[in-house]
N, C-alpha and C. Protein backbone atom coordinates (compact mmCIF):
# COMPACT_ATOMS: atom_id res chain seq x y z
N UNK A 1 0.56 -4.17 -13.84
CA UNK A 1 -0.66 -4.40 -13.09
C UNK A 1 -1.45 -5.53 -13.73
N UNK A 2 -2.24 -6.07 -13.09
CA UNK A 2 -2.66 -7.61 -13.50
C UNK A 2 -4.13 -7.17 -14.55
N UNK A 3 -4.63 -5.83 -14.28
CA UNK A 3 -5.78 -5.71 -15.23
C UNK A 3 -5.33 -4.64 -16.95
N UNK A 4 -4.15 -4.62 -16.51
CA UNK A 4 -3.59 -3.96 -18.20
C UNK A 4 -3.29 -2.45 -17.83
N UNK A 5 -3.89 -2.02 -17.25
CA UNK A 5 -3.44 -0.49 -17.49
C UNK A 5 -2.22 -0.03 -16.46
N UNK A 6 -1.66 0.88 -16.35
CA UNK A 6 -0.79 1.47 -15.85
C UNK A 6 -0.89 2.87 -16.00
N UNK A 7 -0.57 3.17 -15.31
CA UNK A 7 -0.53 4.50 -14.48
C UNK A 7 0.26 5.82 -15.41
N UNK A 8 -0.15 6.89 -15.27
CA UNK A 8 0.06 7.98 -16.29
C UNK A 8 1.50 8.68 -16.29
N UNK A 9 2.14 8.56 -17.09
CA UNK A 9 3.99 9.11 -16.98
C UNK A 9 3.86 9.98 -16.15
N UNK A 10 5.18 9.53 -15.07
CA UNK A 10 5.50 10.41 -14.07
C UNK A 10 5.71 12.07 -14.87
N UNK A 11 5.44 13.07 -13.96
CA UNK A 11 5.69 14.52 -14.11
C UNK A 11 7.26 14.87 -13.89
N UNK A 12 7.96 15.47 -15.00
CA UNK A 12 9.30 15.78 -15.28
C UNK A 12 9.80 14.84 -15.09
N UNK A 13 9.86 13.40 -15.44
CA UNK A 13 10.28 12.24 -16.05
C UNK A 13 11.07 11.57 -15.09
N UNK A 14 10.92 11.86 -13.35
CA UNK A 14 11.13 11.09 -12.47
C UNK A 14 10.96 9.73 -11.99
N UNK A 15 11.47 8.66 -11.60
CA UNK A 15 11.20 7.87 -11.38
C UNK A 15 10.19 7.44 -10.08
N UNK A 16 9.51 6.69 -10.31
CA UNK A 16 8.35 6.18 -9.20
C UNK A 16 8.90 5.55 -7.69
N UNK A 17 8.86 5.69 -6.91
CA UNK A 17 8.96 5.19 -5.46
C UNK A 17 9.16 3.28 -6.01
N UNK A 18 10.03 2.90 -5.44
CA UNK A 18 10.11 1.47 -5.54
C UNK A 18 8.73 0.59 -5.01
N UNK A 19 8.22 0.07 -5.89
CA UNK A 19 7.01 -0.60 -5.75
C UNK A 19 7.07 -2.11 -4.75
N UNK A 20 6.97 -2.21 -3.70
CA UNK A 20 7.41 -3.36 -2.94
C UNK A 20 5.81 -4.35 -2.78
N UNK A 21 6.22 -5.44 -2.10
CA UNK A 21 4.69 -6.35 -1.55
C UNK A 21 4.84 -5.97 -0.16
N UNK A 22 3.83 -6.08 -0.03
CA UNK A 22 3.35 -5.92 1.75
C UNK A 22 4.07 -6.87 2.39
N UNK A 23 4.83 -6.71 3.43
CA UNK A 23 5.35 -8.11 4.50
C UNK A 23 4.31 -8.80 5.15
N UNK A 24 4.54 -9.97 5.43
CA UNK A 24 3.26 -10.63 6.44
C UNK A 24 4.48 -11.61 7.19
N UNK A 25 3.89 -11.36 8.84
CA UNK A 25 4.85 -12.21 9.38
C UNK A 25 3.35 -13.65 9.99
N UNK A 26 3.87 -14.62 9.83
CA UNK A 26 2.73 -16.17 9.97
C UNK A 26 3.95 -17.28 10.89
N UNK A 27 2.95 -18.16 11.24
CA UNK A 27 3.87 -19.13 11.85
C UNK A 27 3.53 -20.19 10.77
N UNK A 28 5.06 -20.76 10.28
CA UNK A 28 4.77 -21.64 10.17
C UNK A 28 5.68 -23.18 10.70
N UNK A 29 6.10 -23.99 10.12
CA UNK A 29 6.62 -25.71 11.22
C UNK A 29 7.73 -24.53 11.73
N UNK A 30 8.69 -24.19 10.57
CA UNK A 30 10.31 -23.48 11.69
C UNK A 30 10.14 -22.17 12.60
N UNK A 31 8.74 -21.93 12.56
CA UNK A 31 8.98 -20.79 13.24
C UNK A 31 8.14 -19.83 12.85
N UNK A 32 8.68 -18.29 13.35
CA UNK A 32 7.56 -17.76 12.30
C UNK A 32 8.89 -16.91 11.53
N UNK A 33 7.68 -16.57 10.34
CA UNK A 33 8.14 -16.28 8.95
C UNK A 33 8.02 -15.12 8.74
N UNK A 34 8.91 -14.16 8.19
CA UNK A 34 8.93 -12.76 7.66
C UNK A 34 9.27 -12.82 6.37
N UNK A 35 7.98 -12.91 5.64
CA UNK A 35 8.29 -12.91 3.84
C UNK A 35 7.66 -11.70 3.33
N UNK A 36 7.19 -11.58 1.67
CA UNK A 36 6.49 -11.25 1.26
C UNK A 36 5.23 -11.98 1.17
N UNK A 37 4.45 -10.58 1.49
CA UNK A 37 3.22 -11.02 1.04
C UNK A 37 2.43 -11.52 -0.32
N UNK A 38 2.24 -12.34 -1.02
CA UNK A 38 1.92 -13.03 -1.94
C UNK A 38 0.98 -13.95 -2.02
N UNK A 39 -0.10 -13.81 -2.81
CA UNK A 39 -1.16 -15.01 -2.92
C UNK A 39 -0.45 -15.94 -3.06
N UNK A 40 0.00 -16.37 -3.69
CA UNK A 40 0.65 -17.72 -3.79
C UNK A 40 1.83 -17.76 -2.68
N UNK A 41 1.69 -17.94 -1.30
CA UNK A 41 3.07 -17.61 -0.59
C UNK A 41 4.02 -18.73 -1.36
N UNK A 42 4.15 -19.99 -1.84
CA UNK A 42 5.43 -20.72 -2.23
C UNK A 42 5.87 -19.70 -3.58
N UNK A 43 5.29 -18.30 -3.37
CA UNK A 43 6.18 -17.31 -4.78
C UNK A 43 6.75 -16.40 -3.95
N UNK A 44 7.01 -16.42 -2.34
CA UNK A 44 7.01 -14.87 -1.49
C UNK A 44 8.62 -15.41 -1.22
N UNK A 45 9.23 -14.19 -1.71
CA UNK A 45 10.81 -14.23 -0.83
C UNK A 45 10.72 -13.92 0.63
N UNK A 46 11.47 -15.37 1.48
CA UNK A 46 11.45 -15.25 2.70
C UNK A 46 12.72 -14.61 3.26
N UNK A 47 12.47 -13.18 4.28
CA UNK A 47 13.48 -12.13 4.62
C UNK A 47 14.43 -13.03 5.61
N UNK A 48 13.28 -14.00 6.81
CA UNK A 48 14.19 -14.61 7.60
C UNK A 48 12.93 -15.35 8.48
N UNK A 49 13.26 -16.12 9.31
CA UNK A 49 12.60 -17.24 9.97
C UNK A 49 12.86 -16.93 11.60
N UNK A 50 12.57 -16.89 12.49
CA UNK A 50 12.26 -16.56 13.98
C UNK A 50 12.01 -17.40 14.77
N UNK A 51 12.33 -17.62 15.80
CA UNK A 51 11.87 -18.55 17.13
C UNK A 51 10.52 -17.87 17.64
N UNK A 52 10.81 -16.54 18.10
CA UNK A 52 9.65 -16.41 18.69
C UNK A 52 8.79 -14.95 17.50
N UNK A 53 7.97 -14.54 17.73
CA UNK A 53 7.01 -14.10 17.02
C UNK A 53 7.33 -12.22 16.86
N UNK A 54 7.39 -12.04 18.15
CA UNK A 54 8.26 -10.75 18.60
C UNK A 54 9.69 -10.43 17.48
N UNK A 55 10.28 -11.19 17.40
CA UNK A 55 11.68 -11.24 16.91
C UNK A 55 11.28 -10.64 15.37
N UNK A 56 10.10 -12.07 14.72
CA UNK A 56 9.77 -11.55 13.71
C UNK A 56 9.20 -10.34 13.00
N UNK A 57 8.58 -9.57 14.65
CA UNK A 57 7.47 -8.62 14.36
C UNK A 57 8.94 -7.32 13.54
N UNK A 58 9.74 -7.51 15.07
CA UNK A 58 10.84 -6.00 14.61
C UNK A 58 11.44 -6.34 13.56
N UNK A 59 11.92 -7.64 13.20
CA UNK A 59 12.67 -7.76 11.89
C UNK A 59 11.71 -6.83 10.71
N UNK A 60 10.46 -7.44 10.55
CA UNK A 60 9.43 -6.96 9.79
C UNK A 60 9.42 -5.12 10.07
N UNK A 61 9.55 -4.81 10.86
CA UNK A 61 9.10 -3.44 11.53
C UNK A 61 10.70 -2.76 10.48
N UNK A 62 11.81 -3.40 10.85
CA UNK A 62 13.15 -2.84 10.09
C UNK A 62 12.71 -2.58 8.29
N UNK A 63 12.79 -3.96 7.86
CA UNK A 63 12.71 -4.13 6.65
C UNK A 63 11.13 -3.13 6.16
N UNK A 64 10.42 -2.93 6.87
CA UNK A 64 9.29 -2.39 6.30
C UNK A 64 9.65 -0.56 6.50
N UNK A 65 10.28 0.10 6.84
CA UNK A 65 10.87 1.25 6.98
C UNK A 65 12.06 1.22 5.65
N UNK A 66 13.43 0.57 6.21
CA UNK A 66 14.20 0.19 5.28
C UNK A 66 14.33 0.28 4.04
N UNK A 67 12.93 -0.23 3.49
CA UNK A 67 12.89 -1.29 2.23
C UNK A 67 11.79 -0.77 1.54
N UNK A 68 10.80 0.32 2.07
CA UNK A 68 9.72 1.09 1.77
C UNK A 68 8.93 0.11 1.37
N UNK A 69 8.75 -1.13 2.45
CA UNK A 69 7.17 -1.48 2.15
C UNK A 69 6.27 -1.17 2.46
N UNK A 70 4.61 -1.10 2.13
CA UNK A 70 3.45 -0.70 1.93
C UNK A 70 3.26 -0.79 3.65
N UNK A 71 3.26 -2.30 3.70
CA UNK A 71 2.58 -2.72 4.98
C UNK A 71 3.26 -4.38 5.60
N UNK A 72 2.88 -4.60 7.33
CA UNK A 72 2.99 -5.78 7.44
C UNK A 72 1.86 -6.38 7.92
N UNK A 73 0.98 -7.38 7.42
CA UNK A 73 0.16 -8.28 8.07
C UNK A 73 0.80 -8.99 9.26
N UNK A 74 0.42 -9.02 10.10
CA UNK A 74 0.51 -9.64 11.38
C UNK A 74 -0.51 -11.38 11.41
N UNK A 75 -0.30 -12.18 10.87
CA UNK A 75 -1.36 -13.46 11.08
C UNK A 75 -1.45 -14.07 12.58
N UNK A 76 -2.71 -14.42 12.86
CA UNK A 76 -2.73 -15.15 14.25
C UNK A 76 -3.15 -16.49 14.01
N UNK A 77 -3.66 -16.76 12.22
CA UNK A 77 -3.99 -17.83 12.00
C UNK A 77 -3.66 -18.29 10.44
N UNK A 78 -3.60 -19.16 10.07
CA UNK A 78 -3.43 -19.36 8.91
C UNK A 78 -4.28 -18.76 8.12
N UNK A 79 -5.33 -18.44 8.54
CA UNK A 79 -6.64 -18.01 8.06
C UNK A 79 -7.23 -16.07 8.52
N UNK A 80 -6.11 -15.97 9.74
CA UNK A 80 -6.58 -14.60 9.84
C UNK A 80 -5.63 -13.54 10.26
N UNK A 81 -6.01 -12.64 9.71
CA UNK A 81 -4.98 -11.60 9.99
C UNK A 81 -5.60 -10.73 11.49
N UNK A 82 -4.27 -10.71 12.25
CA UNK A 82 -4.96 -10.06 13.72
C UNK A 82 -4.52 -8.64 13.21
N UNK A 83 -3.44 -8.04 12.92
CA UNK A 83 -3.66 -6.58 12.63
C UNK A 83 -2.82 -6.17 11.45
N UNK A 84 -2.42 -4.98 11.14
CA UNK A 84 -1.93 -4.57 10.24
C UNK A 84 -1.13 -3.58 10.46
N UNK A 85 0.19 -3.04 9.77
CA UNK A 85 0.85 -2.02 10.65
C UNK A 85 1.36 -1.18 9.05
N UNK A 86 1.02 -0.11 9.03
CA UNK A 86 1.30 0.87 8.11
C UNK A 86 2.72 1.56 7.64
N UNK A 87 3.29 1.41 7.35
CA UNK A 87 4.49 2.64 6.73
C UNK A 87 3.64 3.89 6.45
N UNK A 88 4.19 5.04 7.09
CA UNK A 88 3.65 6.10 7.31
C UNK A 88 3.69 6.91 5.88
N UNK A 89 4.62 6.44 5.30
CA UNK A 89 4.98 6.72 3.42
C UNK A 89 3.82 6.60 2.72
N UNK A 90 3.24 5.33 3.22
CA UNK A 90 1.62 4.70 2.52
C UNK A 90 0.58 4.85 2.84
N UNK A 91 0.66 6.07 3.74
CA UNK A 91 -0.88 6.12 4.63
C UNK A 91 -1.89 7.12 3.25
N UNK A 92 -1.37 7.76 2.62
CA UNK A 92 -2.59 8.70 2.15
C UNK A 92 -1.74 9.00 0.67
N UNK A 93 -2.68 8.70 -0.01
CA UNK A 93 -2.18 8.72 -1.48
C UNK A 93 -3.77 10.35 -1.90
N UNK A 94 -3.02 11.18 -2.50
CA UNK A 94 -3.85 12.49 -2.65
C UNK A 94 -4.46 12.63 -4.04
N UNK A 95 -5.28 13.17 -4.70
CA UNK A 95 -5.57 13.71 -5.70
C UNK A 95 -6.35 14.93 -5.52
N UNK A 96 -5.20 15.73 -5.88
CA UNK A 96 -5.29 17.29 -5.37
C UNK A 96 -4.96 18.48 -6.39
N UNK A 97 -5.87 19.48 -6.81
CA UNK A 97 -5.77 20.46 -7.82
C UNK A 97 -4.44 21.10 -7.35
N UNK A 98 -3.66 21.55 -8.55
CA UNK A 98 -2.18 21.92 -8.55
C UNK A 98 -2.08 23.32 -9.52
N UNK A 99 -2.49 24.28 -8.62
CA UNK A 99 -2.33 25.82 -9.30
C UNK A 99 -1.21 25.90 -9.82
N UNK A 100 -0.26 25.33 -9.65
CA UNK A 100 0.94 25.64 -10.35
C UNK A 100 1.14 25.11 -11.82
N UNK A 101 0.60 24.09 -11.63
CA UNK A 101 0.39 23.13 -12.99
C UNK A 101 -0.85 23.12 -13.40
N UNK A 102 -1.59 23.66 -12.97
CA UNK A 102 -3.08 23.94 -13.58
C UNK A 102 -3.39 22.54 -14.50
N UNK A 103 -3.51 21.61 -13.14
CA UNK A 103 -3.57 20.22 -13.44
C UNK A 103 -4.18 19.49 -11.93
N UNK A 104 -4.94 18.52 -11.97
CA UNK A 104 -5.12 17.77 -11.18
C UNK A 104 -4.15 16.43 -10.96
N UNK A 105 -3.82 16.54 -9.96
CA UNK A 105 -2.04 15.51 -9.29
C UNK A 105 -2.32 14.62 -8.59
N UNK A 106 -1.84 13.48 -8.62
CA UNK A 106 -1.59 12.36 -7.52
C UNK A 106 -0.44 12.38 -7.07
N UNK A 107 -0.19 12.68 -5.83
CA UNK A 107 0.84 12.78 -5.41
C UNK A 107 0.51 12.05 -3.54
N UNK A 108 1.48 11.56 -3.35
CA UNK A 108 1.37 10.91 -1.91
C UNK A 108 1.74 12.34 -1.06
N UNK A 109 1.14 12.00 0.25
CA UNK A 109 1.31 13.07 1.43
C UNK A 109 2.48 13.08 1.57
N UNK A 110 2.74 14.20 2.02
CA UNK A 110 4.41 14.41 2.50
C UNK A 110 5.54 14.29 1.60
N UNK A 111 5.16 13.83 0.43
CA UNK A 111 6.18 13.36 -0.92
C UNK A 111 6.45 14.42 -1.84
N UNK A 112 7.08 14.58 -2.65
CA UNK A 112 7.02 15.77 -3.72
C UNK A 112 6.78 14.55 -4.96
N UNK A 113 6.77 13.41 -5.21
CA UNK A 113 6.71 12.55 -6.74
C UNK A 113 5.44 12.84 -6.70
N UNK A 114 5.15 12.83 -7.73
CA UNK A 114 3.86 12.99 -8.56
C UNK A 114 3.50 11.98 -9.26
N UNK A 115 2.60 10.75 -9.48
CA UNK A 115 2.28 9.88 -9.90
C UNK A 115 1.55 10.29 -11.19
N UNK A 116 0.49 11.53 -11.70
CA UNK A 116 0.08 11.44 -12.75
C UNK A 116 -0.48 12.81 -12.48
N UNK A 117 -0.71 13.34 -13.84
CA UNK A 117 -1.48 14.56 -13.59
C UNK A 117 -2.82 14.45 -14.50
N UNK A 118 -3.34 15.08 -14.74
CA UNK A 118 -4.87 15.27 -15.62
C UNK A 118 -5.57 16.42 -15.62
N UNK A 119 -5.93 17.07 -16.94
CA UNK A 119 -6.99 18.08 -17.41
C UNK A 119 -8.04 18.03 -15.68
N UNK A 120 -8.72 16.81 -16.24
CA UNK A 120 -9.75 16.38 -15.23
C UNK A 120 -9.69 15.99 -13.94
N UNK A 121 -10.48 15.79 -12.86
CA UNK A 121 -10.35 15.26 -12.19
C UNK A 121 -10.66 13.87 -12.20
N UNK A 122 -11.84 13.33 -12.78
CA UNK A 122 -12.00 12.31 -13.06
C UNK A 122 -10.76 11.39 -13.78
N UNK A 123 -10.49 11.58 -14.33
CA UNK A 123 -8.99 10.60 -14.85
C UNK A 123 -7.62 10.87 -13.72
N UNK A 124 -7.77 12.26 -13.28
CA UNK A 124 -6.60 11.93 -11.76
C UNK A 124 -6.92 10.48 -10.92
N UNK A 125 -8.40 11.50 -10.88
CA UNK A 125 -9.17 9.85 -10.24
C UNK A 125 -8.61 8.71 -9.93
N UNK A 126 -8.40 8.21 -12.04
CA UNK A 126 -8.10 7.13 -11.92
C UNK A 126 -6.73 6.77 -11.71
N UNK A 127 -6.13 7.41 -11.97
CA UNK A 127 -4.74 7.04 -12.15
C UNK A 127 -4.30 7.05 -10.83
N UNK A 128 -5.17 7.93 -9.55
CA UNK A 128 -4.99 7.85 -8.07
C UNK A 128 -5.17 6.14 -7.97
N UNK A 129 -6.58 5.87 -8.52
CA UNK A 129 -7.04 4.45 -8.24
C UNK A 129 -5.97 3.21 -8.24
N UNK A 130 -5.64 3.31 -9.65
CA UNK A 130 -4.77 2.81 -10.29
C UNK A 130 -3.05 2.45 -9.32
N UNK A 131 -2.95 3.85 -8.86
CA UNK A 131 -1.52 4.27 -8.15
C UNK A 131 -1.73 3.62 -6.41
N UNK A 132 -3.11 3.63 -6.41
CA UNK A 132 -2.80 3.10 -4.89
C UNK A 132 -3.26 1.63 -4.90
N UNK A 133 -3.62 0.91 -6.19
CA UNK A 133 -3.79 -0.43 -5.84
C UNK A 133 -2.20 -0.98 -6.39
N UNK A 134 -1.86 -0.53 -7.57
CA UNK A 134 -0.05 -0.90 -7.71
C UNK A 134 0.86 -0.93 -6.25
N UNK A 135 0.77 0.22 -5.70
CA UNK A 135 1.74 0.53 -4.87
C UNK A 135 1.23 0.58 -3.00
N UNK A 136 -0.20 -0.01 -2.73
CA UNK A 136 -0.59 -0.33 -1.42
C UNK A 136 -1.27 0.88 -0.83
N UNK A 137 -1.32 1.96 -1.44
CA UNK A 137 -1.50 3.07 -0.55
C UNK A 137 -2.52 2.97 0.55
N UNK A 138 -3.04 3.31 1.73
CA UNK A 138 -4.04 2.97 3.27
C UNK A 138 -5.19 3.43 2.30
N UNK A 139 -4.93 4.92 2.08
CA UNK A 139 -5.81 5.87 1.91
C UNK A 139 -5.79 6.45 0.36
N UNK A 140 -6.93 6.46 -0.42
CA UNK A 140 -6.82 7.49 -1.78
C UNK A 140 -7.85 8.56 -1.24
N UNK A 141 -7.33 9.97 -1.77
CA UNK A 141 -8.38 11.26 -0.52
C UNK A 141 -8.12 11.71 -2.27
N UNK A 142 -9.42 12.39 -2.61
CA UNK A 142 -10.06 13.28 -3.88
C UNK A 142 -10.48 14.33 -2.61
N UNK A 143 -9.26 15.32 -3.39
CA UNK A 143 -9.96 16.88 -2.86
C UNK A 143 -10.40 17.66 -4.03
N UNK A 144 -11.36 18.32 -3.20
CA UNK A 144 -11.88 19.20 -4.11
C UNK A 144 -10.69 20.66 -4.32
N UNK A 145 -10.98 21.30 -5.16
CA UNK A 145 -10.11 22.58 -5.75
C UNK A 145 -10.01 23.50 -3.99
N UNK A 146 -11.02 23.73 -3.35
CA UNK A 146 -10.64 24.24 -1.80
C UNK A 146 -9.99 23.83 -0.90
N UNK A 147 -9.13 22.24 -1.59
CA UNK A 147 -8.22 21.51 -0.44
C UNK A 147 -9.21 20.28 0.70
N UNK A 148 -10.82 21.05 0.50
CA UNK A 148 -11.24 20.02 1.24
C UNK A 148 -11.68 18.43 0.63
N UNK A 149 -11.70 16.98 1.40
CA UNK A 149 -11.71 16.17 1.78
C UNK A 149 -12.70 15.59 0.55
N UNK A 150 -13.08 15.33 -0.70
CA UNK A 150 -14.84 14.75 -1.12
C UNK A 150 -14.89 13.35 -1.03
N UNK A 151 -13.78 12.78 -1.09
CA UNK A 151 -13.99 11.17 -1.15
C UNK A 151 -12.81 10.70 -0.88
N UNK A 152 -12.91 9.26 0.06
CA UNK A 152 -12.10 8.36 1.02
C UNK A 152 -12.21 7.14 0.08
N UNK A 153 -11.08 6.60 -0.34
CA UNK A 153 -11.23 5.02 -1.08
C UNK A 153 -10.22 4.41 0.20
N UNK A 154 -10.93 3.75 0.53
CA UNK A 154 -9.83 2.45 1.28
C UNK A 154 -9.04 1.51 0.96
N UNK A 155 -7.89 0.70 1.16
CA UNK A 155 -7.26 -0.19 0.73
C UNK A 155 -8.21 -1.26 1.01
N UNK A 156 -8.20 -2.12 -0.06
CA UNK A 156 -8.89 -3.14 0.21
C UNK A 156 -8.37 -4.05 1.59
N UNK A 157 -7.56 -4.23 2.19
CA UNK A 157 -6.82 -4.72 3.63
C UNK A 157 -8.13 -4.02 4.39
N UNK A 158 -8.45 -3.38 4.17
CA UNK A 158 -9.45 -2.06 5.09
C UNK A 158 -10.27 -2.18 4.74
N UNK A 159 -11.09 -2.17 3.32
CA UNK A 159 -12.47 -1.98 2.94
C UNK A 159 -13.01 -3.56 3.48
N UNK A 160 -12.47 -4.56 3.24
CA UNK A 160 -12.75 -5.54 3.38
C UNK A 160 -12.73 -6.36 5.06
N UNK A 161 -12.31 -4.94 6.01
CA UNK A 161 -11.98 -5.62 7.00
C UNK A 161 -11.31 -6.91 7.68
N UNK A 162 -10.35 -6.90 6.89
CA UNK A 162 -9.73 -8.32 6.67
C UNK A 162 -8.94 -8.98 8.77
N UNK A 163 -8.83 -7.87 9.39
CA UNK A 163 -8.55 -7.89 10.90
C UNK A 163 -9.87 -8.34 11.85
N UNK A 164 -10.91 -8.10 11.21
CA UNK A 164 -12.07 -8.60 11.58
C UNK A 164 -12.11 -9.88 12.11
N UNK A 165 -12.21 -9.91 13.24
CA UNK A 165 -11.92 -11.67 14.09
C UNK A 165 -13.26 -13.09 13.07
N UNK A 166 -13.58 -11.97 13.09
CA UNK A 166 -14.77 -12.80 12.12
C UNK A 166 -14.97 -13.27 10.88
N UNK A 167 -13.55 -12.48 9.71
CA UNK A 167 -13.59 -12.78 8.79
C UNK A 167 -12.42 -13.77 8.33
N UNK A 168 -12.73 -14.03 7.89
CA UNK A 168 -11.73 -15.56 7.73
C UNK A 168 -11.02 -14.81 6.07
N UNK A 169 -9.84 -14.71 6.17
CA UNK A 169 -8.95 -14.18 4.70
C UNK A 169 -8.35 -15.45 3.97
N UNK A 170 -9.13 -14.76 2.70
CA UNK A 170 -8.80 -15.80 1.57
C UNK A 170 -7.83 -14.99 0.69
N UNK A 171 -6.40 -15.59 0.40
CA UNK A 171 -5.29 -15.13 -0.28
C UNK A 171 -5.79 -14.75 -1.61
């Protein structure tokens, strides 16, 4: 991760979900483009190149199932992203009390891996934080010990409204 820390040893010494970049499909001179997503795109491996835009969307739609990426940006401009399309894998990253382990867990919905556990909740917290800016997650959800809902962190793609016709996205 680019700010130093990393995320708390997996539980029973499993390995982590393959960490991918978000796809973004853009036009550019040959066509449009199905790469990775990357600030620096001349660093993004390009999957394949398209005539028409459609072509690119399902290629993207394959490889993003496939290949367990986060997400695909959809660009309508060099400058803006018209929508965003989710892998259902990445929609909700949890931090949820674990009677069994009499531990607080990050664990993604629907998944059995466990990203980190903690005494506290506050350090699940982080390592939720931590786990869904590494790995893209939509949603980080802090439940309380009754299962219900206390706090929503958004992906920044989201907090920032980056689909917003109005906001102009800076890589």
């Amino acid at each position: 991760m680019s700010n130093g820390r990393s995320i708390a040893s997996p539980v029973g010494g499993a390995s982590p979900p393959p960490c991918k970049q978000p796809i973004e499909v853009i036009e550019i001179e040959q066509g449009y483009v199905c790469r990775e997503f990357r600030h620096n795109p001349e660093k993004a491996a390009v999957f394949s190149v398209h005539d028409r835009r459609m072509e690119a969307m399902a290629a993207a739609s394959d490889r993003l199932e496939a290949d367990r990426h986060p997400c695909t940006l959809r660009w309508d401009s060099e400058s803006s992203v018209g929508d965003i399309y989710w892998n259902d894998l990445f929609s909700t990253l949890r931090v949820t009390y674990s009677p069994l382990l009499k531990k607080w867990v990050v664990v993604p919905e629907g998944e059995r891996y466990i990203f980190g556990s903690a005494s506290a909740v506050q350090q699940a917290y982080e390592y939720g934080k931590q786990a869904q800016e590494q790995f893209n997650f939509k949603h980080l959800e802090v439940h309380a010990k009754d299962g219900t809902v206390e706090k929503t962190v958004d992906h920044p793609f989201i907090s920032k409204s980056i689909t917003d016709p109005n906001v102009k996205f800076n890589r």
